[in-house]
N, C-alpha and C. Protein backbone atom coordinates (compact mmCIF):
# COMPACT_ATOMS: atom_id res chain seq x y z
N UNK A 1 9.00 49.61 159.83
CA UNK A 1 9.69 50.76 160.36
C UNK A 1 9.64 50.75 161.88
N UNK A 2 10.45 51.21 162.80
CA UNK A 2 10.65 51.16 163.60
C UNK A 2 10.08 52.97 164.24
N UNK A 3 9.31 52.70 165.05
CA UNK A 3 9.59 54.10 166.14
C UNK A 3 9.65 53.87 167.26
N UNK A 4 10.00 55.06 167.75
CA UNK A 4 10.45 55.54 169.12
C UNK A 4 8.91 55.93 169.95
N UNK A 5 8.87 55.00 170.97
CA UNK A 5 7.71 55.45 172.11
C UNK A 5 7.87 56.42 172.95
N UNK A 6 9.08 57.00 173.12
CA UNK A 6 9.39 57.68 174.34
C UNK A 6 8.81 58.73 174.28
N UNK A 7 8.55 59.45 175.33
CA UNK A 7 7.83 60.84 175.70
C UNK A 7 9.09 61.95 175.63
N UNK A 8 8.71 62.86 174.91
CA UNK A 8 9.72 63.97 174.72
C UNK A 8 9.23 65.33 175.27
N UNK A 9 9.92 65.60 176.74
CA UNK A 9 9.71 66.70 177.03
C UNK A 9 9.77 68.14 176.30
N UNK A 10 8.86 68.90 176.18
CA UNK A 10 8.63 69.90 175.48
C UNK A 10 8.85 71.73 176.27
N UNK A 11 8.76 71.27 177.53
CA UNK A 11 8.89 72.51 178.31
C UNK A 11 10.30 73.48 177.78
N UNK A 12 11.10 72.84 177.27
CA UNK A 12 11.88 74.02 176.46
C UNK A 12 11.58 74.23 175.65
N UNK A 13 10.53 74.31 174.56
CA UNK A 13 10.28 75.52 174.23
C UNK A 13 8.84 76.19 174.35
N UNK A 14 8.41 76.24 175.42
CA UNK A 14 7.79 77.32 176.18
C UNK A 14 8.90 78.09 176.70
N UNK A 15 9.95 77.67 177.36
CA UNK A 15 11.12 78.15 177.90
C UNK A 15 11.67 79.33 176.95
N UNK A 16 11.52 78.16 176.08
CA UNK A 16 12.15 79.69 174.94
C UNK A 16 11.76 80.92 174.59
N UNK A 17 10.48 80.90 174.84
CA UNK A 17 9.24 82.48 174.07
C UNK A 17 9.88 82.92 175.27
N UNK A 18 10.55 82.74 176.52
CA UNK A 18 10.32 83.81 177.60
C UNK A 18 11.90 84.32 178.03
N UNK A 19 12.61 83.51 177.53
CA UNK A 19 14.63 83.53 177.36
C UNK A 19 14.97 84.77 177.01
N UNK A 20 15.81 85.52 178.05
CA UNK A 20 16.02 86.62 177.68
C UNK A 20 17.31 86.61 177.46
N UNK A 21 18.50 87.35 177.41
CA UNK A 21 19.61 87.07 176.92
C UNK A 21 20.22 88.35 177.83
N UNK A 22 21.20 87.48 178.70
CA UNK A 22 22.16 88.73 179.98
C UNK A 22 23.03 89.36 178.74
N UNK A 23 23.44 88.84 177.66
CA UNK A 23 24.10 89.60 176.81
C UNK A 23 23.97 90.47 175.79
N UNK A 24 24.45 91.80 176.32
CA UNK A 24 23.73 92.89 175.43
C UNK A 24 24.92 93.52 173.71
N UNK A 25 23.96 93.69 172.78
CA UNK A 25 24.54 93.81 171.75
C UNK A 25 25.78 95.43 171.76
N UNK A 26 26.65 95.33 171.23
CA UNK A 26 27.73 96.15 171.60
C UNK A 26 27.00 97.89 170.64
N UNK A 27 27.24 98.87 171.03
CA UNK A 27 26.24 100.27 170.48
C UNK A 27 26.89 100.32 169.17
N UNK A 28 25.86 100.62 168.05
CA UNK A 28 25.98 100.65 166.63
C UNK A 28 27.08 102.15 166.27
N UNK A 29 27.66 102.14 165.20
CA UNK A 29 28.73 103.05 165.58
C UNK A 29 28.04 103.84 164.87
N UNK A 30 28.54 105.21 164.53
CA UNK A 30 27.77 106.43 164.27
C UNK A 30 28.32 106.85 162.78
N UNK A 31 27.54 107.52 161.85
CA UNK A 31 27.67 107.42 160.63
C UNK A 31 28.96 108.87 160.61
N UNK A 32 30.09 108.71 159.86
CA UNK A 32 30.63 109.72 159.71
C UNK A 32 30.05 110.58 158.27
N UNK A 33 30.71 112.14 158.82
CA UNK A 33 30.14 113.16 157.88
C UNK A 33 30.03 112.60 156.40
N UNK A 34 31.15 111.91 156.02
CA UNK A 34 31.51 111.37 154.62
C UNK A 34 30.43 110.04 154.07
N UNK A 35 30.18 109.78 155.44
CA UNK A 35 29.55 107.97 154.84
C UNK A 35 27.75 109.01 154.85
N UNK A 36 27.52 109.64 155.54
CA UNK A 36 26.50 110.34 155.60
C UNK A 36 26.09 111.10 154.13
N UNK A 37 27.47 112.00 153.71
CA UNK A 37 26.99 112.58 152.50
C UNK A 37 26.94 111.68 151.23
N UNK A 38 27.31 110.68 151.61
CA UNK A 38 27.78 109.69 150.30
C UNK A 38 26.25 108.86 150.04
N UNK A 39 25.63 108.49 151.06
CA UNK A 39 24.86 108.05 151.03
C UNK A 39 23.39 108.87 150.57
N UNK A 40 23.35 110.38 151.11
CA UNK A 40 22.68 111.45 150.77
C UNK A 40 22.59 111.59 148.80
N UNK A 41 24.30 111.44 148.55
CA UNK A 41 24.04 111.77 147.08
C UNK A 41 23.48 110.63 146.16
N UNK A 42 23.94 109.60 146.80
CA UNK A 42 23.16 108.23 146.06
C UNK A 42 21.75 108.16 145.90
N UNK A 43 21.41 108.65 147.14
CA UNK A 43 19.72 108.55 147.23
C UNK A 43 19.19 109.98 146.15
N UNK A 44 20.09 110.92 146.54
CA UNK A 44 19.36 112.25 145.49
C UNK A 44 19.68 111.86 143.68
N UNK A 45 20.49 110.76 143.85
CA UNK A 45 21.17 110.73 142.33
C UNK A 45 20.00 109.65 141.87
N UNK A 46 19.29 108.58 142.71
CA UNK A 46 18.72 107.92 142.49
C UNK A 46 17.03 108.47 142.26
N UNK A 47 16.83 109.48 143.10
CA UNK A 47 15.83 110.09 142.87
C UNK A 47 15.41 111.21 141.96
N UNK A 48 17.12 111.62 141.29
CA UNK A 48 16.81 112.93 140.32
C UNK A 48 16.38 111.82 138.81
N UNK A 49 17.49 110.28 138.69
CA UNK A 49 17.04 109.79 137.88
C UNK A 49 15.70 109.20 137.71
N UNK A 50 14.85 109.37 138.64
CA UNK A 50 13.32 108.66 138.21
C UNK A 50 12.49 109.59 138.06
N UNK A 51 13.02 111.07 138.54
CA UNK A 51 12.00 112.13 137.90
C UNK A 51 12.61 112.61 136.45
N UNK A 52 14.00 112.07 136.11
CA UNK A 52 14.10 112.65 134.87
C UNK A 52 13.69 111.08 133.69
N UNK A 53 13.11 110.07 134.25
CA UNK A 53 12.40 109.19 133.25
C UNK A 53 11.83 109.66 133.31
N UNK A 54 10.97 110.23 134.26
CA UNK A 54 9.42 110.51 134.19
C UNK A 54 9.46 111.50 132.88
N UNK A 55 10.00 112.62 133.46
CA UNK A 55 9.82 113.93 132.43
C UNK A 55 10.72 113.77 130.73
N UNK A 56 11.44 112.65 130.67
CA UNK A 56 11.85 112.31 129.04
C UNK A 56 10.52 111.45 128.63
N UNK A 57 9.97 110.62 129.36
CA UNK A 57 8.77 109.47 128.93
C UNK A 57 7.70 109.85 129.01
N UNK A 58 7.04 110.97 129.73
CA UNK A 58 5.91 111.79 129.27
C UNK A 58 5.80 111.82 128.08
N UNK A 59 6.32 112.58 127.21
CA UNK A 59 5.52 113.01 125.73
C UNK A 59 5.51 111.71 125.38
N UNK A 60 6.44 110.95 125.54
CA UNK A 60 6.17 109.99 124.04
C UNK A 60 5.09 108.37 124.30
N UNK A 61 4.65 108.97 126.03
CA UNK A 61 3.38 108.21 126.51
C UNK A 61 2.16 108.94 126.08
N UNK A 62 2.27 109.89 125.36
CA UNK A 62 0.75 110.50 125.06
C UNK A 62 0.30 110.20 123.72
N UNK A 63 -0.64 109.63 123.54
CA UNK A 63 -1.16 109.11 122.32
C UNK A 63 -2.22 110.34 121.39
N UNK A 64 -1.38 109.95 120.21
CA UNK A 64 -1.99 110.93 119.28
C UNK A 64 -1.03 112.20 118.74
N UNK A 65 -0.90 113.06 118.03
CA UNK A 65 0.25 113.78 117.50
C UNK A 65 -0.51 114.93 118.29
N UNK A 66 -0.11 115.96 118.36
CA UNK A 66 -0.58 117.10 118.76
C UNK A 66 -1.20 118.04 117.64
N UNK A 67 -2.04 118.80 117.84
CA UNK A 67 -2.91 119.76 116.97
C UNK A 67 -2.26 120.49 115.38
N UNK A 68 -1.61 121.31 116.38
CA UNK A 68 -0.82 122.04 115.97
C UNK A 68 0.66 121.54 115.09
N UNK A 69 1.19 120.75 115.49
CA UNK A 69 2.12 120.02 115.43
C UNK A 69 1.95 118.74 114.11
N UNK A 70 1.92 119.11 112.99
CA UNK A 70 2.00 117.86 111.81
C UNK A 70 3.25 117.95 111.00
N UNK A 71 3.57 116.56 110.67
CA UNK A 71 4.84 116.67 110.14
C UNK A 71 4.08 116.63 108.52
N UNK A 72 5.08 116.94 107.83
CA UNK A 72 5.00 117.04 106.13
C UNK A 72 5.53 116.31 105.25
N UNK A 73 5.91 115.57 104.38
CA UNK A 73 6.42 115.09 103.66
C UNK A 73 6.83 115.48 102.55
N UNK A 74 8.24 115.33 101.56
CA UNK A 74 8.16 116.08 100.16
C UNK A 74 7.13 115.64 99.70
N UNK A 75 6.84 113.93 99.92
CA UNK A 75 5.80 113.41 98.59
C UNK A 75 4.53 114.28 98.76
N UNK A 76 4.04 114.88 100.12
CA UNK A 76 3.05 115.50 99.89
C UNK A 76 2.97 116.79 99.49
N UNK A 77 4.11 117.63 99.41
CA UNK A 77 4.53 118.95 98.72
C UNK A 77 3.57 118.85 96.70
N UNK A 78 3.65 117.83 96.29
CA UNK A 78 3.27 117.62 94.79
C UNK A 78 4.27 117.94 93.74
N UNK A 79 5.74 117.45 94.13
CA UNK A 79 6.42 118.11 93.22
C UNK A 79 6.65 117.12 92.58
C-alpha cells in the first residue's frame, strides 16, 4: 500500500471553533391567530385523550372484583 508522507496543515480547524458568520438568519415569521389556535386544539385534543385512557383504564387495572359488587349466575340460582 502506498501512503502519503506529507504534513497536513490543521490550523483550519481550530479556525473553525472560532468562525463566525457576517450572515445573519432572516426573523422567524410570527404565528397567525389561526395557526396558533389550531395548534392549541391539537395539543388540548391530545391531552384530553390521555386523561380519558387514564380514566376508561383505571377500573379494569384494579385487581380483584369489588366487595359489594358479585355477579350471579342462573346455574347458581338452583333451578
Amino acid at each position: 500500500m502506498f501512503s502519503r508522507r506529507e504534513a497536513v496543515p490543521f490550523s483550519f480547524v481550530a479556525e473553525a471553533d472560532r468562525f463566525r458568520s457576517n450572515v445573519t438568519p432572516p426573523p422567524r415569521e410570527r404565528l397567525t391567530v389561526s395557526q396558533l389556535a389550531g395548534r392549541t386544539l391539537i395539543g388540548l385534543t391530545v391531552v384530553a385523550g390521555l386523561v380519558g385512557s387514564l380514566l376508561f383504564g383505571m377500573p379494569s387495572m384494579q385487581s380483584g372484583a369489588a366487595e359489594g359488587h358479585r355477579q350471579q349466575t342462573e346455574a347458581s340460582d338452583g333451578r
